[in-house]
C-alpha atoms as a PDB file:
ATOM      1  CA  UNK A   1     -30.485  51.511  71.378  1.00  0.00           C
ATOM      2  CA  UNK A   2     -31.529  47.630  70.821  1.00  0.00           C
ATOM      3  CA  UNK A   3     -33.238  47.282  67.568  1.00  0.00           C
ATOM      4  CA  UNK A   4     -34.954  44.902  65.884  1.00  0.00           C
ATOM      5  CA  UNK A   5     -35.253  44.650  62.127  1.00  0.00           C
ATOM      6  CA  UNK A   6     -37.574  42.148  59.684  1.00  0.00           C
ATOM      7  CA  UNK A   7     -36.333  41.702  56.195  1.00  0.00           C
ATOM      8  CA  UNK A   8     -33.045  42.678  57.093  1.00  0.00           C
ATOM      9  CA  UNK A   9     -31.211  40.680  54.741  1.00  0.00           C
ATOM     10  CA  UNK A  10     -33.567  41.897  52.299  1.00  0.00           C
ATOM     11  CA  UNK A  11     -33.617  45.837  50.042  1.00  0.00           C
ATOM     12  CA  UNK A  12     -35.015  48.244  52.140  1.00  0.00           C
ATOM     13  CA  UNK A  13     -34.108  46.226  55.214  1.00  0.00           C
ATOM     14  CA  UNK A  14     -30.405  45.706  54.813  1.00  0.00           C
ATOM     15  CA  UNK A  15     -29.434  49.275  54.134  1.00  0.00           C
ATOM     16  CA  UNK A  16     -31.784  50.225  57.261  1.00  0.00           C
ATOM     17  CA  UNK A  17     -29.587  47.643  59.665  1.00  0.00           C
ATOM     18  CA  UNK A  18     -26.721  48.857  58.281  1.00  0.00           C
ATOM     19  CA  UNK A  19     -27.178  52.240  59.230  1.00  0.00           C
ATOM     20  CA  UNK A  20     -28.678  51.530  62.279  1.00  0.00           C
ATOM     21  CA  UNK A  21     -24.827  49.251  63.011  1.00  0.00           C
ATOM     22  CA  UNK A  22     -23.301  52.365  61.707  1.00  0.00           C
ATOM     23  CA  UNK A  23     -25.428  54.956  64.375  1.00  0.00           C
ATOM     24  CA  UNK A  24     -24.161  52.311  66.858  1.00  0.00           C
ATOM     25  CA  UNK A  25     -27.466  50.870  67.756  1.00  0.00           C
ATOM     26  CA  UNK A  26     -27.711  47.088  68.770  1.00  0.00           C
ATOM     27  CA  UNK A  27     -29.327  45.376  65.323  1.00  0.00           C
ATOM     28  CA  UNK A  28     -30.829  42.013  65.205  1.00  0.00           C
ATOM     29  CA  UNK A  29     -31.987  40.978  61.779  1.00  0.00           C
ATOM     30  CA  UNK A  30     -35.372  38.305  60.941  1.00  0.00           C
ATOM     31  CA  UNK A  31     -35.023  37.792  57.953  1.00  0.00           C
ATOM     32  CA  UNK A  32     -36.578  34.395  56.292  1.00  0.00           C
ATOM     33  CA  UNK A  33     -34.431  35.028  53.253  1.00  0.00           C
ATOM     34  CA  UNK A  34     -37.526  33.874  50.497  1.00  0.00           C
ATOM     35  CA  UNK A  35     -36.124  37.065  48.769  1.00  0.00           C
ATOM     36  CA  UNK A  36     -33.195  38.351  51.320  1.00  0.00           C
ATOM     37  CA  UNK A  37     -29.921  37.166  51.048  1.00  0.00           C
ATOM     38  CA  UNK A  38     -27.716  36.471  53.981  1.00  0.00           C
ATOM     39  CA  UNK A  39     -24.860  38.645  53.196  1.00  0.00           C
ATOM     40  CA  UNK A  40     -26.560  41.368  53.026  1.00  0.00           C
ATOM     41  CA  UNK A  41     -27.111  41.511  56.685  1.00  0.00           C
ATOM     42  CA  UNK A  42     -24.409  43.972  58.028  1.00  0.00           C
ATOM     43  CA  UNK A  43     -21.594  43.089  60.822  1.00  0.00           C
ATOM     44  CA  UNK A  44     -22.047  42.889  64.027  1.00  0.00           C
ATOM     45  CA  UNK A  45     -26.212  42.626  63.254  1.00  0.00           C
ATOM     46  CA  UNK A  46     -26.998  39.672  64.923  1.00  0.00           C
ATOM     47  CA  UNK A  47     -29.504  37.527  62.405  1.00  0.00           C
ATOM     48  CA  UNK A  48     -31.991  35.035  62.596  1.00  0.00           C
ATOM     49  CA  UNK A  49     -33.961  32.570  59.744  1.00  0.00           C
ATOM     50  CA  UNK A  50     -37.292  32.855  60.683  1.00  0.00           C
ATOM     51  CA  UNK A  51     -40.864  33.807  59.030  1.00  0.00           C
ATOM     52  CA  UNK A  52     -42.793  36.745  60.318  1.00  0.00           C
ATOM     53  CA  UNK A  53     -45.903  34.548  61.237  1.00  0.00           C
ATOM     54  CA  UNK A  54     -43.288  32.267  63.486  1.00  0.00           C
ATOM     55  CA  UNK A  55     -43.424  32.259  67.268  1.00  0.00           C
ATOM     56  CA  UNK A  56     -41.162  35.034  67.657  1.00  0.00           C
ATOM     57  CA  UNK A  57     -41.389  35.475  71.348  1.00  0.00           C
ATOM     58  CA  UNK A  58     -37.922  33.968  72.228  1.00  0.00           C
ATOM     59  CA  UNK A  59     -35.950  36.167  69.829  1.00  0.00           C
ATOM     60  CA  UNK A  60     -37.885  39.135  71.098  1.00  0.00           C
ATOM     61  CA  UNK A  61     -36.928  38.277  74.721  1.00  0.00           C
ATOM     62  CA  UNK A  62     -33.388  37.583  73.969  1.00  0.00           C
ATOM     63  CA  UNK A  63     -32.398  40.849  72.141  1.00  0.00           C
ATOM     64  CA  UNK A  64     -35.442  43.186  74.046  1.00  0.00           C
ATOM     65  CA  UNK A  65     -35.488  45.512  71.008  1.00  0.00           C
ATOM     66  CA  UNK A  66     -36.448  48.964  72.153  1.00  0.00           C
ATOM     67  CA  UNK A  67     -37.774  49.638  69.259  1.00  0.00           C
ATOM     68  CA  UNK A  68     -38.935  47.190  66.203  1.00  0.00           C
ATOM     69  CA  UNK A  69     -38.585  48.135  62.058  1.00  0.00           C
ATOM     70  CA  UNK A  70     -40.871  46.143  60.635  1.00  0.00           C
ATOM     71  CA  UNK A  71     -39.842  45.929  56.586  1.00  0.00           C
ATOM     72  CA  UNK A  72     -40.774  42.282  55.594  1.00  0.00           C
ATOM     73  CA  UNK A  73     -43.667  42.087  53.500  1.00  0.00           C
ATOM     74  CA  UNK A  74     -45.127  40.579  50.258  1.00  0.00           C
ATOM     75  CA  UNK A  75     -44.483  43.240  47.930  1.00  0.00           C
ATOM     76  CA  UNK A  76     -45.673  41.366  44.691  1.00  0.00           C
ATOM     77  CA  UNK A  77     -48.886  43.612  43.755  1.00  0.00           C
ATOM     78  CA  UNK A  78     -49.247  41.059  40.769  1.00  0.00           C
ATOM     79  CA  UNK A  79     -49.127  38.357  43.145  1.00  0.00           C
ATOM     80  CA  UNK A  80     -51.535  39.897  45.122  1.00  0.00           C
ATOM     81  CA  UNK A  81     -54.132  39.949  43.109  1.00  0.00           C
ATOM     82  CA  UNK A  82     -53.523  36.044  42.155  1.00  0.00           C
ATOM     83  CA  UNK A  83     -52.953  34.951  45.579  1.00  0.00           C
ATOM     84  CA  UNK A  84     -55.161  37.173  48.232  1.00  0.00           C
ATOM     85  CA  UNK A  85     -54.542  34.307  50.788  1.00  0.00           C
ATOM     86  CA  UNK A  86     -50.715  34.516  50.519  1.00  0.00           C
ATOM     87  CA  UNK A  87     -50.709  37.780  50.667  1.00  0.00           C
ATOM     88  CA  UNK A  88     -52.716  38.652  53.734  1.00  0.00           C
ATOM     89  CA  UNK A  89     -50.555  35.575  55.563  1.00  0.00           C
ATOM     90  CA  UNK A  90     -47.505  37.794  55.104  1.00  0.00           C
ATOM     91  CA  UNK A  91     -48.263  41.090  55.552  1.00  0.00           C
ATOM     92  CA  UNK A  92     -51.901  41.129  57.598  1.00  0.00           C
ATOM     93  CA  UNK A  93     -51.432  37.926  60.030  1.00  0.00           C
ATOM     94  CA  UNK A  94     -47.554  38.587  59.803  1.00  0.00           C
ATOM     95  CA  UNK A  95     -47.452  42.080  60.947  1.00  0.00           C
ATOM     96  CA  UNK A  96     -50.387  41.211  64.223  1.00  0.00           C
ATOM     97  CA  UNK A  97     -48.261  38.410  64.980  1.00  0.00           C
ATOM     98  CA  UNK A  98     -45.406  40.854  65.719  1.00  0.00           C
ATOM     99  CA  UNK A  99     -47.372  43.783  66.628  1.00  0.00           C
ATOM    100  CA  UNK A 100     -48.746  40.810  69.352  1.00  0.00           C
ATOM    101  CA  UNK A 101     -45.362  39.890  70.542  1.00  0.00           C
ATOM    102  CA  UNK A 102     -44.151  43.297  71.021  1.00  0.00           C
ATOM    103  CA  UNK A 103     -46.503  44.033  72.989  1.00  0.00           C
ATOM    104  CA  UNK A 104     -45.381  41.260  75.053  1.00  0.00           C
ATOM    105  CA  UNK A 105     -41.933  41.830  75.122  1.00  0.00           C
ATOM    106  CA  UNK A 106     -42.202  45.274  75.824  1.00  0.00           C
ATOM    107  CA  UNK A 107     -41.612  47.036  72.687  1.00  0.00           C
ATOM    108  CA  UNK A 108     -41.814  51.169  72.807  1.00  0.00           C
ATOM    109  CA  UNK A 109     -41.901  51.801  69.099  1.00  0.00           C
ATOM    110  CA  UNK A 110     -43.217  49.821  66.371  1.00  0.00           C
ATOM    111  CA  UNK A 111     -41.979  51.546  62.854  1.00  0.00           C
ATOM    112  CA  UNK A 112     -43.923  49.636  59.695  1.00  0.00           C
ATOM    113  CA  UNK A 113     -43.213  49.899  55.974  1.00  0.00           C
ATOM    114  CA  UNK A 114     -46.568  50.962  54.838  1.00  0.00           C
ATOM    115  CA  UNK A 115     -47.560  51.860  51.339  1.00  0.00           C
ATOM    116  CA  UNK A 116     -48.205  55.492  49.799  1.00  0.00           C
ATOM    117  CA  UNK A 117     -48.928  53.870  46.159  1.00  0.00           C
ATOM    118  CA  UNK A 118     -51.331  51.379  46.859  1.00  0.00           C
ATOM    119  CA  UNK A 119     -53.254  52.195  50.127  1.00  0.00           C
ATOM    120  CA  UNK A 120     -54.012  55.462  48.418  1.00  0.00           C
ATOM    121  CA  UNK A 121     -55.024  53.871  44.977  1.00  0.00           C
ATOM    122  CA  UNK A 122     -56.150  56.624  42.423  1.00  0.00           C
ATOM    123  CA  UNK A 123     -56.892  59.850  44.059  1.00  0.00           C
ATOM    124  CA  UNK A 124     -58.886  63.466  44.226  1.00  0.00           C
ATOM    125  CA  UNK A 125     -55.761  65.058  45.041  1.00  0.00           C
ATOM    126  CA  UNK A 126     -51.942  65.038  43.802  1.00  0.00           C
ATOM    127  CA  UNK A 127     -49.404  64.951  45.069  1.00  0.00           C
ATOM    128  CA  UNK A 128     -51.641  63.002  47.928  1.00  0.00           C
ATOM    129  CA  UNK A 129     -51.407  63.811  51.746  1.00  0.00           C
ATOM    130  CA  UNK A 130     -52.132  61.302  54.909  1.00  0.00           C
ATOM    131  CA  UNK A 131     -55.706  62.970  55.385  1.00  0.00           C
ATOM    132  CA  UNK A 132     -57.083  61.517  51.748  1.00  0.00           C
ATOM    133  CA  UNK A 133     -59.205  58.238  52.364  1.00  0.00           C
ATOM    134  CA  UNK A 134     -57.503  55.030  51.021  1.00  0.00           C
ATOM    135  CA  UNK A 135     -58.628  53.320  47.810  1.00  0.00           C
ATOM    136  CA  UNK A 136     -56.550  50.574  47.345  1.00  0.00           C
ATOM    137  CA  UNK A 137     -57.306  49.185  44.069  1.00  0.00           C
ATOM    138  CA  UNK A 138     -55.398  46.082  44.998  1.00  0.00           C
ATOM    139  CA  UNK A 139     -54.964  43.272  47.215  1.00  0.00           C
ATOM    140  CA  UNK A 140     -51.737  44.638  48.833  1.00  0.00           C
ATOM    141  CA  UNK A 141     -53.027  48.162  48.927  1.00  0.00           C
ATOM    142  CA  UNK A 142     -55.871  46.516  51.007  1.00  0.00           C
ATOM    143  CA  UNK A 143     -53.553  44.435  53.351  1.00  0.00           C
ATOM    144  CA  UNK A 144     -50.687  47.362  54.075  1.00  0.00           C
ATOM    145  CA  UNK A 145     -54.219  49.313  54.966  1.00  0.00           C
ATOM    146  CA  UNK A 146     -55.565  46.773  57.603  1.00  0.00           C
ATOM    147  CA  UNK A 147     -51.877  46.185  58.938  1.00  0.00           C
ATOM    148  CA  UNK A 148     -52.280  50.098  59.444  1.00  0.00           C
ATOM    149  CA  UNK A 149     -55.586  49.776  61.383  1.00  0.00           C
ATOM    150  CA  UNK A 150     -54.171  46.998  63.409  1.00  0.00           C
ATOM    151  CA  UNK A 151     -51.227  48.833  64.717  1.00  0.00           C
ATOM    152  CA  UNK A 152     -53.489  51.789  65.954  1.00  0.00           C
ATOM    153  CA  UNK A 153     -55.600  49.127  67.840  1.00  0.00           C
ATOM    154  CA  UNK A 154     -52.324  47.914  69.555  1.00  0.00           C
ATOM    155  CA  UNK A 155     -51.530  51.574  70.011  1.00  0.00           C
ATOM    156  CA  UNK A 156     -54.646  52.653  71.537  1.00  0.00           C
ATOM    157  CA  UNK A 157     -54.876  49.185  73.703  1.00  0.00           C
ATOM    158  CA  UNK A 158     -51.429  48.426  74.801  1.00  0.00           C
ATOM    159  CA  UNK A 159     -49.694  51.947  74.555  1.00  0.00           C
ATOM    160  CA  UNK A 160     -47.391  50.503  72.020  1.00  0.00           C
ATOM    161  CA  UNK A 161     -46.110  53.553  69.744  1.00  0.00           C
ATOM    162  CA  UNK A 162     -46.865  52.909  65.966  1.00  0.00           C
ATOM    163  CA  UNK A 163     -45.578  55.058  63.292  1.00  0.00           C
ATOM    164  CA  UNK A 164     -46.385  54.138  59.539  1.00  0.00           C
ATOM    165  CA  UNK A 165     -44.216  55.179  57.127  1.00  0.00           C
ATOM    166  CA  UNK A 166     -45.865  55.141  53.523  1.00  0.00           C
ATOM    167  CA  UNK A 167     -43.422  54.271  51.260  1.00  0.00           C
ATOM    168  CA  UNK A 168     -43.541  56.146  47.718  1.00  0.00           C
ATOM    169  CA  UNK A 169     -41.834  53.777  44.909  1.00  0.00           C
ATOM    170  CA  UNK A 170     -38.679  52.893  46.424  1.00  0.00           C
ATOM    171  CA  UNK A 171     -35.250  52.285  44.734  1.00  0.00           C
ATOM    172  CA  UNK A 172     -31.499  52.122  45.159  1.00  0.00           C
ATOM    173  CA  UNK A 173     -28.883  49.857  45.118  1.00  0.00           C
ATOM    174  CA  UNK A 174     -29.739  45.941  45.684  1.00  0.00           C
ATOM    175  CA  UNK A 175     -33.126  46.264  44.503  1.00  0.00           C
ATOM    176  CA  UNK A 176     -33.514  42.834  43.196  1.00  0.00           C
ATOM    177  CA  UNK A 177     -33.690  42.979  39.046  1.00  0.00           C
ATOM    178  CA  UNK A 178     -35.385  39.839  38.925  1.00  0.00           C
ATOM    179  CA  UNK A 179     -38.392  39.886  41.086  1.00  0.00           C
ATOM    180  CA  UNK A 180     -41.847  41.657  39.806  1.00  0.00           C
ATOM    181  CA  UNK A 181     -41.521  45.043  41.949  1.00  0.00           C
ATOM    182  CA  UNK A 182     -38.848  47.533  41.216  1.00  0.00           C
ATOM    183  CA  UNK A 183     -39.254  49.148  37.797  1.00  0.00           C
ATOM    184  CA  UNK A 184     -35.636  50.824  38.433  1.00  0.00           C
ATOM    185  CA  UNK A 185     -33.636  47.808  39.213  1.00  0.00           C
ATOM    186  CA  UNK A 186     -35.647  45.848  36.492  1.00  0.00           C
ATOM    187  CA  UNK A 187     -34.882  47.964  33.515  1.00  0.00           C
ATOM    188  CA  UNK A 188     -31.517  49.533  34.309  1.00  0.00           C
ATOM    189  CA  UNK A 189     -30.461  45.258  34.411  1.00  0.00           C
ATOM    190  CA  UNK A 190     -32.284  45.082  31.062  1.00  0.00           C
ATOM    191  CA  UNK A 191     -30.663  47.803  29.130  1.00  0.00           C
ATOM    192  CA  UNK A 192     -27.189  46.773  30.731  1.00  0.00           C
ATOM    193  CA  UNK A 193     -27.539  43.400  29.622  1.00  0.00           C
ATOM    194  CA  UNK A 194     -28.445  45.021  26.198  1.00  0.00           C
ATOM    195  CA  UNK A 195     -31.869  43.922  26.149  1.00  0.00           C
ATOM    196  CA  UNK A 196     -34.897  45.940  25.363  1.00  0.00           C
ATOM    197  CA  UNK A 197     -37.121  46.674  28.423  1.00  0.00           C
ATOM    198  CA  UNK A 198     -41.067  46.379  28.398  1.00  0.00           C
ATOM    199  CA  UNK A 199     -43.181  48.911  29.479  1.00  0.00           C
ATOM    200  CA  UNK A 200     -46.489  47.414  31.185  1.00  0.00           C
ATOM    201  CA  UNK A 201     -49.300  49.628  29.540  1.00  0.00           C
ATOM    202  CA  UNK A 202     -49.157  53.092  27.603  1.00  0.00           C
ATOM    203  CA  UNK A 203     -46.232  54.360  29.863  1.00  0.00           C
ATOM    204  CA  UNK A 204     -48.513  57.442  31.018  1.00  0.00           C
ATOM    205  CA  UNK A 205     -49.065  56.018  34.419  1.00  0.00           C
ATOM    206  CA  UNK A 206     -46.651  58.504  36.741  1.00  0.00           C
ATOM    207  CA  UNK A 207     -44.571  57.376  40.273  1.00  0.00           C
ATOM    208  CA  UNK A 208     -42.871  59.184  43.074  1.00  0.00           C
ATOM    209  CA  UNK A 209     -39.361  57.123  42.852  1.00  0.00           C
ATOM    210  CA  UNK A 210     -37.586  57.929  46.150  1.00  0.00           C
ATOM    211  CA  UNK A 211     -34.164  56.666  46.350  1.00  0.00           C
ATOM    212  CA  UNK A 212     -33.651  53.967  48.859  1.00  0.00           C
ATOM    213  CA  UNK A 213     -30.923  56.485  51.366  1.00  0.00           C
ATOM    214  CA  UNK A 214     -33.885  59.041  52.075  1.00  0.00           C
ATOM    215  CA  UNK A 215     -35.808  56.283  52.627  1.00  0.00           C
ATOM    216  CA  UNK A 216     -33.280  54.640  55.518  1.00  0.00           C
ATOM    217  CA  UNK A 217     -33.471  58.434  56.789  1.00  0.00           C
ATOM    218  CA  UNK A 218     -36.595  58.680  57.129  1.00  0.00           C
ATOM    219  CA  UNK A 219     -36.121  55.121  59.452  1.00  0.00           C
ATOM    220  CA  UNK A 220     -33.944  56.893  61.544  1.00  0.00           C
ATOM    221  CA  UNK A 221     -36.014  60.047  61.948  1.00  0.00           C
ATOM    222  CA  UNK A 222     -39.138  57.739  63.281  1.00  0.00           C
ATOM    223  CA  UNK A 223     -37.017  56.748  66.240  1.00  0.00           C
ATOM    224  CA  UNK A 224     -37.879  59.491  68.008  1.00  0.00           C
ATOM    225  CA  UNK A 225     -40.734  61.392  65.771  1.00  0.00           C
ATOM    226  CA  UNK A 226     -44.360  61.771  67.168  1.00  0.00           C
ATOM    227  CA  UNK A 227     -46.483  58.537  66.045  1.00  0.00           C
ATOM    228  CA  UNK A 228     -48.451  58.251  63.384  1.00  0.00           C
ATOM    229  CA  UNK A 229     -48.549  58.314  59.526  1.00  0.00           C
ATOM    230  CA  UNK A 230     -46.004  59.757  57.196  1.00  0.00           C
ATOM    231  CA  UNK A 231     -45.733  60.021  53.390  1.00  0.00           C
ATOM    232  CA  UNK A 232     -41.904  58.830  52.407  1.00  0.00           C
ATOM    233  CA  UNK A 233     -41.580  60.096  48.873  1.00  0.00           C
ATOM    234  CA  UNK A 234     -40.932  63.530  46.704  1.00  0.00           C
ATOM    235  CA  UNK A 235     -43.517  64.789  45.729  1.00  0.00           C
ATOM    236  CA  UNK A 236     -42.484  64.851  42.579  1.00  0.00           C
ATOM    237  CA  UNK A 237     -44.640  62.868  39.126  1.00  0.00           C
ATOM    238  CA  UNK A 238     -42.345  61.170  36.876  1.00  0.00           C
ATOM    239  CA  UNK A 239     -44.157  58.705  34.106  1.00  0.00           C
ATOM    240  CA  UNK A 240     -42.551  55.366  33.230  1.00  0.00           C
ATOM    241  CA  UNK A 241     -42.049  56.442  29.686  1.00  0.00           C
ATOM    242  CA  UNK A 242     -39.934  59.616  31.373  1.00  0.00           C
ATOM    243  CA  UNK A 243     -38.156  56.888  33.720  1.00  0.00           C
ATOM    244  CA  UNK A 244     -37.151  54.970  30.540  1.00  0.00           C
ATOM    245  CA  UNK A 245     -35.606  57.839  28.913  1.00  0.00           C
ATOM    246  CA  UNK A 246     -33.543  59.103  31.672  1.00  0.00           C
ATOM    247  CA  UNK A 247     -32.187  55.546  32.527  1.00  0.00           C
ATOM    248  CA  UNK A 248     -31.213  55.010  28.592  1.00  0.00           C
ATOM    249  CA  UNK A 249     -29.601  58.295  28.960  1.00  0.00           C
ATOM    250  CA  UNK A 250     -27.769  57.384  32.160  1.00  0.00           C
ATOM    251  CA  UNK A 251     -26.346  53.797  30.492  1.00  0.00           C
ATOM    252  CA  UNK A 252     -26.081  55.413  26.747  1.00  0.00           C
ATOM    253  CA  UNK A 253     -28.539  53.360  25.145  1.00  0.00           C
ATOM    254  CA  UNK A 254     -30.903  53.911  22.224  1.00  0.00           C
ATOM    255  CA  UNK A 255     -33.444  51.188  21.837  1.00  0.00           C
ATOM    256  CA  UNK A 256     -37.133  52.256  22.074  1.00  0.00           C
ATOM    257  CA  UNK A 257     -38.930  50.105  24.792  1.00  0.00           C
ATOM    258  CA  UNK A 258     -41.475  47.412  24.417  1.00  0.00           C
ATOM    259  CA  UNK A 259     -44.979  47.698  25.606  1.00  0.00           C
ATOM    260  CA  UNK A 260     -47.138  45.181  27.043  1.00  0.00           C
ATOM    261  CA  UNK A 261     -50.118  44.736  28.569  1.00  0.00           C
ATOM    262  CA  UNK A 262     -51.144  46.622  31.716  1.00  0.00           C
ATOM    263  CA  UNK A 263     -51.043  45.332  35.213  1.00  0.00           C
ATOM    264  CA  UNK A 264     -54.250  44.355  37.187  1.00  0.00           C
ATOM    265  CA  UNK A 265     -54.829  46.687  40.073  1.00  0.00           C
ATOM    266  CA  UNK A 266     -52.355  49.643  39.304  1.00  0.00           C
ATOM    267  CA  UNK A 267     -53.648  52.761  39.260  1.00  0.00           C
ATOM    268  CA  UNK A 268     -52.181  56.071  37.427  1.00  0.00           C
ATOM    269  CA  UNK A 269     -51.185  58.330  38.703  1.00  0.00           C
ATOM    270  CA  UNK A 270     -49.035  58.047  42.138  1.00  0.00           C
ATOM    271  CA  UNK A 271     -47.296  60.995  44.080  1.00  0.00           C
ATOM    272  CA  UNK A 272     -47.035  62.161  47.577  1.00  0.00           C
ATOM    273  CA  UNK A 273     -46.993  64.830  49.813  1.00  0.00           C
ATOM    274  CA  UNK A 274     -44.289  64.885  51.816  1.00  0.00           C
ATOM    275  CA  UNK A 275     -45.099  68.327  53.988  1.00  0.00           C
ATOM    276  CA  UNK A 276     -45.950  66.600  57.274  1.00  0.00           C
ATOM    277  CA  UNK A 277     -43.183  64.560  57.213  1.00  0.00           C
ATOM    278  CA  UNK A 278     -41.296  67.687  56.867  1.00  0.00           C
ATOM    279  CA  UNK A 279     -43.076  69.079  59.660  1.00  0.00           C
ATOM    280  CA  UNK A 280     -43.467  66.752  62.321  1.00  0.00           C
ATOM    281  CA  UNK A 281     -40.573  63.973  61.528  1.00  0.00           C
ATOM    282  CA  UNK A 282     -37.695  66.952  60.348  1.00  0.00           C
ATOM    283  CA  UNK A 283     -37.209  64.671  57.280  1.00  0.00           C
ATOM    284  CA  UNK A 284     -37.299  65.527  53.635  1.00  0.00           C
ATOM    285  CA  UNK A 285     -35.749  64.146  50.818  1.00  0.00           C
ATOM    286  CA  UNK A 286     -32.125  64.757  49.827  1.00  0.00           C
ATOM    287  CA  UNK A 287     -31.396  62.814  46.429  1.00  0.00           C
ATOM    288  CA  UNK A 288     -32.903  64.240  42.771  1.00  0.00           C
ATOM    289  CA  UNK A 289     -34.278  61.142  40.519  1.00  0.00           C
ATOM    290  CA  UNK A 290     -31.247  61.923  38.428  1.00  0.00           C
ATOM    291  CA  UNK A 291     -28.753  61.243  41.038  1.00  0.00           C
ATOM    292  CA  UNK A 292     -29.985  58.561  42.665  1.00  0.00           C
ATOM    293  CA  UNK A 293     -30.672  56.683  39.604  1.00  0.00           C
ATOM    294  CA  UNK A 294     -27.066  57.657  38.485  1.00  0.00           C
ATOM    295  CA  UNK A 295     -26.077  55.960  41.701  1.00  0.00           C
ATOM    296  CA  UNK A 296     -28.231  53.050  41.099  1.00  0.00           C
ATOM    297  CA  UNK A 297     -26.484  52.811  37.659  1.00  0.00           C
ATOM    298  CA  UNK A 298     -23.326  52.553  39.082  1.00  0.00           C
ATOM    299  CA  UNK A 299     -24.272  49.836  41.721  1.00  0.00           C
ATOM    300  CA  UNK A 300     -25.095  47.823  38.664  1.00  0.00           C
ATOM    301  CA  UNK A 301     -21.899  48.145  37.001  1.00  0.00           C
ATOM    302  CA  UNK A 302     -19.531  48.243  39.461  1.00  0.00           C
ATOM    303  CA  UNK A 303     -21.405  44.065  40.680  1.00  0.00           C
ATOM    304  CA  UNK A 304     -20.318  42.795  37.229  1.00  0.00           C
ATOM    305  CA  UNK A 305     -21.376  40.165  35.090  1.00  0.00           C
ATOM    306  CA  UNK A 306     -22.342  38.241  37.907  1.00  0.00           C
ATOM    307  CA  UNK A 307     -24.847  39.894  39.603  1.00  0.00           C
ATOM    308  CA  UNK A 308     -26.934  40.939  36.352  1.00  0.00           C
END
C-alpha cells in the first residue's frame, strides 16, 4: 500500500515508517526536521523537507498515498501556553492544510496523532474512555481537539476516512532527551549522565506511559479499523514520583530527585481506557512499563557518550 507519513524523521514517526518499509508498504516521509533528524528516516522511505502548512499538493500527487499518518505536531504543552499562535499554525492550520490536500489527491484514510492527556484534561472518570467530553486545560489540548473536529468535517463532506488515535504518554527509544516533552527520555539521560533529575511539582500527578512499539501497532491496526476515535494507552496510573523510582532502579542509581515548580496547564491525573480499541481496532497493548522502560534504558546505553 502507498503511504504517506509526516514527522517521519521524527519519534513516533520514524519507528511508524519503518515498520510500515518493513510490512512492505510504499513510505514517503515529510518531515521538516525542526526536531526530526534525517537518518532516522528508514531505507527505501522516500523523504521530503517540507513544513506541514506548505503546498503539499505535488508530493501528494507524486507518491498518491492510499492512506496518510499524520504524526507532525507541536508537542511542547509549555510552549503552548506561551505561544497559542505557534501552536495552532502547526497543529490546527497544519493538519486542515493536509486534511485539504488529501482530499484532493484522493486520500482513503487519514490516521492523526491525537492526544488522550490533554484533549481530555482532568476528568469525572479514570481510566477515561472516548465518550467523556474534552477539557483541555491547555493550548495543545485545545488545538489536537479542533484538529479532531476538522477531520470529521472532511469526513462527513468529502468521504475522507478519519481515525484519531489518542495518544496516552508516549515513550521508547529516540525520544529526544533534550526537548520539553518526554519525561522518560528526559530523566533516564539525566541519571545516566549522573545528574539529578527534577520533578515539576509534588510528583503526585499520575500518566499512562505506553511504550512507543504498541504505539506503531496501533498505526498499523488503523489501516484497516472502522473510523473514528481510539484511546492508545494502558490503562494503567503510574505517578512521576513512581516513574522516578523504577528508572533509578533500572540504571542503579540512588540520588533523590529535585522538585520544581509545576507546569502551567497540566492536569493530574491522566489514564485511559483502552477497551474500544480492543474491541473495534483488535489492538491492545503488549509491553509492561517495566519492560519497555528497560528497553528504553538500553537504547540509551548502547548510543554512547555521544548521543546523551
Amino acid at each position: 500500500m502507498r503511504t504517506l507519513v509526516t514527522g517521519g524523521a521524527g519519534f513516533i514517526g520514524s519507528h511508524l515508517a519503518e515498520a510500515l518499509v518493513q510490512d512492505g508498504h510504499a513510505v514517503t516521509v515529510v518531515d521538516d526536521l525542526s526536531r526530526g533528524r534525517r537518518d532516522r528516516v528508514p531505507v527505501p522511505a522516500r523523504f521530503v523537507e517540507a513544513d506541514v502548512n506548505d503546498d503539499l499538493s505535488a508530493i501528494l500527487a507524486e507518491c498518491r498515498p492510499e492512506v496518510v499518518f499524520h504524526e507532525a505536531a507541536q508537542i511542547d504543552v509549555r510552549r503552548s501556553v506561551a505561544d497559542p499562535l505557534f501552536d495552532t499554525r502547526v497543529n490546527v492550520l497544519g493538519t486542515v492544510n493536509l486534511l485539504q490536500t488529501c482530499v484532493t489527491a484522493g486520500v482513503r484514510r487519514f490516521v492523526f496523532a491525537s492526544s488522550g492527556g490533554a484533549l481530555y484534561g482532568d476528568t469525572d472518570e479514570v481510566p477515561t474512555s472516548e465518550g467523556h467530553p474534552p477539557r483541555p486545560a491547555s493550548n495543545y489540548g485545545a488545538a489536537k481537539g479542533a484538529a479532531e473536529l476538522y477531520g470529521n468535517v472532511y469526513s462527513q463532506l468529502y468521504g475522507l476516512e478519519f481515525v484519531a488515535l489518542r495518544y496516552a504518554n508516549v515513550y521508547g527509544p529516540g525520544q529526544d532527551p533534550h526537548g520539553e516533552a518526554g519525561v522518560v527520555a528526559i530523566f533516564t539521560e539525566r541519571m545516566l549522565r549522573g545528574e539529578v533529575p527534577t520533578i515539576n511539582g509534588d510528583g503526585t500527578q499520575t500518566r499512562d506511559y505506553v511504550y512507543v512499539a504498541d504505539v506503531v501497532a496501533a498505526n498499523l491496526a488503523a489501516m484497516a479499523a472502522p473510523p473514528g476515535a481510539y484511546n492508545v494507552g494502558t490503562g494503567i496510573e503510574c505517578d512521576v514520583n513512581e516513574l522516578h523510582r523504577r528508572l533509578a532502579r533500572i540504571i542503579g542509581v540512588t540520588a533523590e530527585p529535585a522538585h520544581g515548580p509545576a507546569k502551567p496547564g497540566e492536569q493530574r491525573r491522566s489514564c485511559l481506557d483502552v477497551s474500544l480499541a480492543a474491541t473495534r481496532l483488535g489492538w491492545e497493548p503488549h509491553f509492561s512499563l517495566d519492560a519497555g522502560l528497560e528497553a528504553t534504558v538500553a537504547h540509551f546505553r548502547a548510543q554512547g557518550p555521544g548521543y546523551l
